[in-house]
C-alpha atoms as a PDB file:
ATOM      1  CA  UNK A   1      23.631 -43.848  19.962  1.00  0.00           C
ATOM      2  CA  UNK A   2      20.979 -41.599  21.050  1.00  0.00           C
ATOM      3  CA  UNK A   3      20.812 -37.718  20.411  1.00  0.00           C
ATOM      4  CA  UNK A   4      19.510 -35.048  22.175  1.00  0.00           C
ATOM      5  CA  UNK A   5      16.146 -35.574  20.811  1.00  0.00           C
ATOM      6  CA  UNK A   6      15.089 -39.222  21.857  1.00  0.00           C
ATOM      7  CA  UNK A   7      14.235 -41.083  24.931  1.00  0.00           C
ATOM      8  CA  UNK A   8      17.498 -43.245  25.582  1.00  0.00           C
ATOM      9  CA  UNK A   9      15.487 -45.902  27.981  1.00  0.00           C
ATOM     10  CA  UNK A  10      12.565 -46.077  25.067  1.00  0.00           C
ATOM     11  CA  UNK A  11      13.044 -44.364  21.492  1.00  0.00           C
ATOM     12  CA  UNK A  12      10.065 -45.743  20.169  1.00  0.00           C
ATOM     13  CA  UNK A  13       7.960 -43.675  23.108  1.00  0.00           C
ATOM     14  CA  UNK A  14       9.315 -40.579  21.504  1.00  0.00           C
ATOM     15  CA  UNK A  15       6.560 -39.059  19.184  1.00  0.00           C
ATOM     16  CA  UNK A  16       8.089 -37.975  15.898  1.00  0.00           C
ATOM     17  CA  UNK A  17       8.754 -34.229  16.358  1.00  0.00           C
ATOM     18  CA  UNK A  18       7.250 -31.161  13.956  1.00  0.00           C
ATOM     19  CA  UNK A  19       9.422 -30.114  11.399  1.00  0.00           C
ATOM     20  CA  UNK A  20      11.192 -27.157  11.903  1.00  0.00           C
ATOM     21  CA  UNK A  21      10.452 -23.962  10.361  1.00  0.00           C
ATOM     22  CA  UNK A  22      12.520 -21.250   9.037  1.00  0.00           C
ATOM     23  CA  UNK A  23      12.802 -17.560  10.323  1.00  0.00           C
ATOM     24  CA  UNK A  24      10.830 -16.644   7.356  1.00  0.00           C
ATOM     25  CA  UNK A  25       8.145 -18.818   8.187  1.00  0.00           C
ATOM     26  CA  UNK A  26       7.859 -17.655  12.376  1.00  0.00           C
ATOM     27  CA  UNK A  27       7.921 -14.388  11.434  1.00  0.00           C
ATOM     28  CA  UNK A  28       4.895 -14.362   8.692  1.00  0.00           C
ATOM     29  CA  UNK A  29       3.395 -16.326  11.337  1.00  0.00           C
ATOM     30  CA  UNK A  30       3.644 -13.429  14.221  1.00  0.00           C
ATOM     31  CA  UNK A  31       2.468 -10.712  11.610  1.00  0.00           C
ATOM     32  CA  UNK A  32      -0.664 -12.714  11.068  1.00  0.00           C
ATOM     33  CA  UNK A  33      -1.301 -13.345  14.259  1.00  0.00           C
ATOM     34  CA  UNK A  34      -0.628  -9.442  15.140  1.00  0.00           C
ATOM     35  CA  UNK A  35      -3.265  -8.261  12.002  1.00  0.00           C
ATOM     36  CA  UNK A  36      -5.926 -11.029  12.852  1.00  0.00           C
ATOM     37  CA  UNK A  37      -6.032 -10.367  16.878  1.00  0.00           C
ATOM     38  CA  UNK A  38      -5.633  -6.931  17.244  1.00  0.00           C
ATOM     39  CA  UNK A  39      -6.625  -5.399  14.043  1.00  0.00           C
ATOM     40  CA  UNK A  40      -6.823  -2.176  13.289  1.00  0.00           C
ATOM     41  CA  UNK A  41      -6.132   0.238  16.998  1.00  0.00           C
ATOM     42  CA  UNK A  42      -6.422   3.752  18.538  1.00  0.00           C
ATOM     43  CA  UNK A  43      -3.317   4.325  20.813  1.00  0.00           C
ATOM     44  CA  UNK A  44      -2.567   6.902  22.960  1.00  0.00           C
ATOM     45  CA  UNK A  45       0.234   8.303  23.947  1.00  0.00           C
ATOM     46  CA  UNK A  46       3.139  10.599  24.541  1.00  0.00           C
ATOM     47  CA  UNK A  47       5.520  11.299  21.233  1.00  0.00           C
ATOM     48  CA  UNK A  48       8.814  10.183  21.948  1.00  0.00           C
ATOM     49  CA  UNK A  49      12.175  10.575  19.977  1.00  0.00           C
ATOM     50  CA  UNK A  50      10.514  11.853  16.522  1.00  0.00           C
ATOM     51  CA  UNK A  51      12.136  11.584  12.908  1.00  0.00           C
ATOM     52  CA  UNK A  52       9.930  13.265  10.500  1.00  0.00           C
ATOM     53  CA  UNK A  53      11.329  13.292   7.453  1.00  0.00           C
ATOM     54  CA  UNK A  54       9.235  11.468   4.603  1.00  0.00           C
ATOM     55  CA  UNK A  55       8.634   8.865   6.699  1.00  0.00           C
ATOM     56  CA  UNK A  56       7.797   9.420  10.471  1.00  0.00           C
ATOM     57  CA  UNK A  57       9.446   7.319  13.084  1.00  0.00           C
ATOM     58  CA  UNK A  58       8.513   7.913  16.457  1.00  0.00           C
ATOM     59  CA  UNK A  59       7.417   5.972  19.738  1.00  0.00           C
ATOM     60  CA  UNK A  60       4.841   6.081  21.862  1.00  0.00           C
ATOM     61  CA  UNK A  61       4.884   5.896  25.754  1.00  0.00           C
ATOM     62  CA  UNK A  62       2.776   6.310  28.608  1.00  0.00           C
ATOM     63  CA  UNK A  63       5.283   5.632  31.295  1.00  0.00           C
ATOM     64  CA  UNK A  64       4.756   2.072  32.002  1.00  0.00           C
ATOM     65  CA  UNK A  65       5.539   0.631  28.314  1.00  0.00           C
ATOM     66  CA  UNK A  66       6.964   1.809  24.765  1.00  0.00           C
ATOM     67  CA  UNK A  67       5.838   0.934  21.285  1.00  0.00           C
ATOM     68  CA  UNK A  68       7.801   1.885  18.343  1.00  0.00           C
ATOM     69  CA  UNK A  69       5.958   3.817  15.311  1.00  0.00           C
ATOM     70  CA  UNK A  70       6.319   3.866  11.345  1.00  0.00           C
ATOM     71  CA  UNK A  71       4.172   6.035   9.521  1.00  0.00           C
ATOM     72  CA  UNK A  72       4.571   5.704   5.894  1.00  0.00           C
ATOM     73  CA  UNK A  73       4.911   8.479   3.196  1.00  0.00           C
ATOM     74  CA  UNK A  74       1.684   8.500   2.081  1.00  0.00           C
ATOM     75  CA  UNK A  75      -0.298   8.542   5.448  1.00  0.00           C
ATOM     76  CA  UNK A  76       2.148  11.576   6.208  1.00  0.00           C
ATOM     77  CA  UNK A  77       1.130  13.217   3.347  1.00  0.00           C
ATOM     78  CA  UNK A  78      -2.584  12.992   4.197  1.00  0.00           C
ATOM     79  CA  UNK A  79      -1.929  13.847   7.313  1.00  0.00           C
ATOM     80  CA  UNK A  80       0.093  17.126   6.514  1.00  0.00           C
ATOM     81  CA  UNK A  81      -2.793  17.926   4.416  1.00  0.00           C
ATOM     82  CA  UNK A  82      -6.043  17.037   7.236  1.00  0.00           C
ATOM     83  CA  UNK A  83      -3.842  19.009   9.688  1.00  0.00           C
ATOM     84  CA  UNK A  84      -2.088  21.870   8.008  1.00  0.00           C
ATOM     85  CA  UNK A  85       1.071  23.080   9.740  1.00  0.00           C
ATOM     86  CA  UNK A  86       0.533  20.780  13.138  1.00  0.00           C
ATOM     87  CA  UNK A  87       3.611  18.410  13.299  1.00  0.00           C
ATOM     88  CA  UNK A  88       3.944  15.876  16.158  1.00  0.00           C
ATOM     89  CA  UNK A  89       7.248  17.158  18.545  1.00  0.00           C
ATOM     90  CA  UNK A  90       9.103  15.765  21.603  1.00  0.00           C
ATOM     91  CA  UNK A  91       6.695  14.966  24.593  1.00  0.00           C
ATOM     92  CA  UNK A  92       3.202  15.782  22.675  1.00  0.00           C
ATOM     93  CA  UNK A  93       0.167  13.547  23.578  1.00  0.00           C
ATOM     94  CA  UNK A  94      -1.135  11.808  20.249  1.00  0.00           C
ATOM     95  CA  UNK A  95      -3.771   9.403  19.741  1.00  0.00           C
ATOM     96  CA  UNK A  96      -2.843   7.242  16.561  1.00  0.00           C
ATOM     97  CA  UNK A  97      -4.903   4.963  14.517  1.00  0.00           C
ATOM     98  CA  UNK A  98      -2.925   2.206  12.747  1.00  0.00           C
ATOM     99  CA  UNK A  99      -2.251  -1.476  12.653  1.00  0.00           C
ATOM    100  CA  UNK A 100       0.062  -3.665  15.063  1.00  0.00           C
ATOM    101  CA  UNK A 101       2.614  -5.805  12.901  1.00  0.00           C
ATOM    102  CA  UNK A 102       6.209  -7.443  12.742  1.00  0.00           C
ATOM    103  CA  UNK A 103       8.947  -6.335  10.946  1.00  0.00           C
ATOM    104  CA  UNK A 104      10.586  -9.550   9.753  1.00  0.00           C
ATOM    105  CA  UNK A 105      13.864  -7.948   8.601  1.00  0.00           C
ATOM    106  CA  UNK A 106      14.573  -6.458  12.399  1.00  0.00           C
ATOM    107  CA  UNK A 107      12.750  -9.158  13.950  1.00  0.00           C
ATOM    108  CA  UNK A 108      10.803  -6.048  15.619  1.00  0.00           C
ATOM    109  CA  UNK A 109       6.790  -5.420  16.635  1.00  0.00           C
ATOM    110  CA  UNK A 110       6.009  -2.104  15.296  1.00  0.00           C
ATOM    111  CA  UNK A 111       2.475   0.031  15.262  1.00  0.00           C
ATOM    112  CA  UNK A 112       2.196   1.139  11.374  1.00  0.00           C
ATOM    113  CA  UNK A 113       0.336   4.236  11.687  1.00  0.00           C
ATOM    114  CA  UNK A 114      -2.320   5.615   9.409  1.00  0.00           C
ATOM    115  CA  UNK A 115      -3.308   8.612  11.174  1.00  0.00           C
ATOM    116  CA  UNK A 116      -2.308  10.617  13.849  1.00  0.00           C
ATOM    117  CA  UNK A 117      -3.534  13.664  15.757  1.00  0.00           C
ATOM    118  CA  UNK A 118      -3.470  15.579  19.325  1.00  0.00           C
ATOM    119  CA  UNK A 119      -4.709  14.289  22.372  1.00  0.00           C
ATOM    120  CA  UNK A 120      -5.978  16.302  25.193  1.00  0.00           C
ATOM    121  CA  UNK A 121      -2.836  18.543  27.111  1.00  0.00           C
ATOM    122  CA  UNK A 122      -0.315  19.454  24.525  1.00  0.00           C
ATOM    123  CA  UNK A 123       2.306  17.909  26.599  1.00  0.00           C
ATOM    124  CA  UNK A 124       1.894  14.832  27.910  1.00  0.00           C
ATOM    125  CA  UNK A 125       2.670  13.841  31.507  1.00  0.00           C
ATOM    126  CA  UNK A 126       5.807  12.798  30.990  1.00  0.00           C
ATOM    127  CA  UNK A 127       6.930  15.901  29.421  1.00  0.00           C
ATOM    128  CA  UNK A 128       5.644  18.039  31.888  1.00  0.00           C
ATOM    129  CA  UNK A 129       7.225  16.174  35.022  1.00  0.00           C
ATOM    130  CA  UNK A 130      10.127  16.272  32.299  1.00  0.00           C
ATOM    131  CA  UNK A 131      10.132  20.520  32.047  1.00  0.00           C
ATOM    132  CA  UNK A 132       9.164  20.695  35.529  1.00  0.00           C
ATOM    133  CA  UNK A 133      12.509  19.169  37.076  1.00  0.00           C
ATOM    134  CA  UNK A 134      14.316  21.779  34.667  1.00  0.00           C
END
């Protein structure tokens, strides 16, 4: 009896296939592969659906694609004190410096921001064509 995995006319043409790795493993794969080829990035972008609280979650958009955000306690606390009472809002253009990796947990690709500040307009495009059909 073959299974799904063999060649029925010739099993011994069939090269023995890799073993298979867990979850675990794929996903400490994509996070090095994430740190090692991109590194460390500026990103620019238009602030979209903040949650500042200790932690800031945010994304980032510039119309054509999305990246979620994470910015950890202690970068917000440097940043609150490099800044002084400037918080991100709704439709703001940032530029953010941080790291590209994967979440294993959520199985999601995340930038894990280090710093953050404003970018040119206040508003970014979006916003404005946003406010402007108001």
């Amino acid at each position: 009896m073959t299974d799904l995995f063999t060649n029925a006319e010739n099993p011994a043409a069939v090269p023995e296939p890799p073993k298979p790795i867990t979850v675990s493993e794929v996903s400490k794969k994509i996070d090095g592969l994430l740190d090692s080829r991109i590194g460390q990035v500026d990103v620019v972008g238009q602030m979209n659906s903040p949650k500042l609280g200790n932690h800031w979650y945010f994304s980032l958009t510039d119309g054509d694609s999305k990246i979620d955000c994470a910015m950890w306690a202690s970068n917000v606390s440097k940043h609150k004190g490099a800044r002084g009472d400037w918080m991100p809002k709704q439709g703001d253009q940032v530029v953010v410096r941080g790291r590209v990796g994967h979440y294993s947990k959520f199985g999601k690709t995340q930038l894990y921001v280090e710093k953050i500040k404003r970018y040119g307009e206040t508003k970014g495009k979006l916003q404005q064509e946003y406010e402007a059909l108001l």
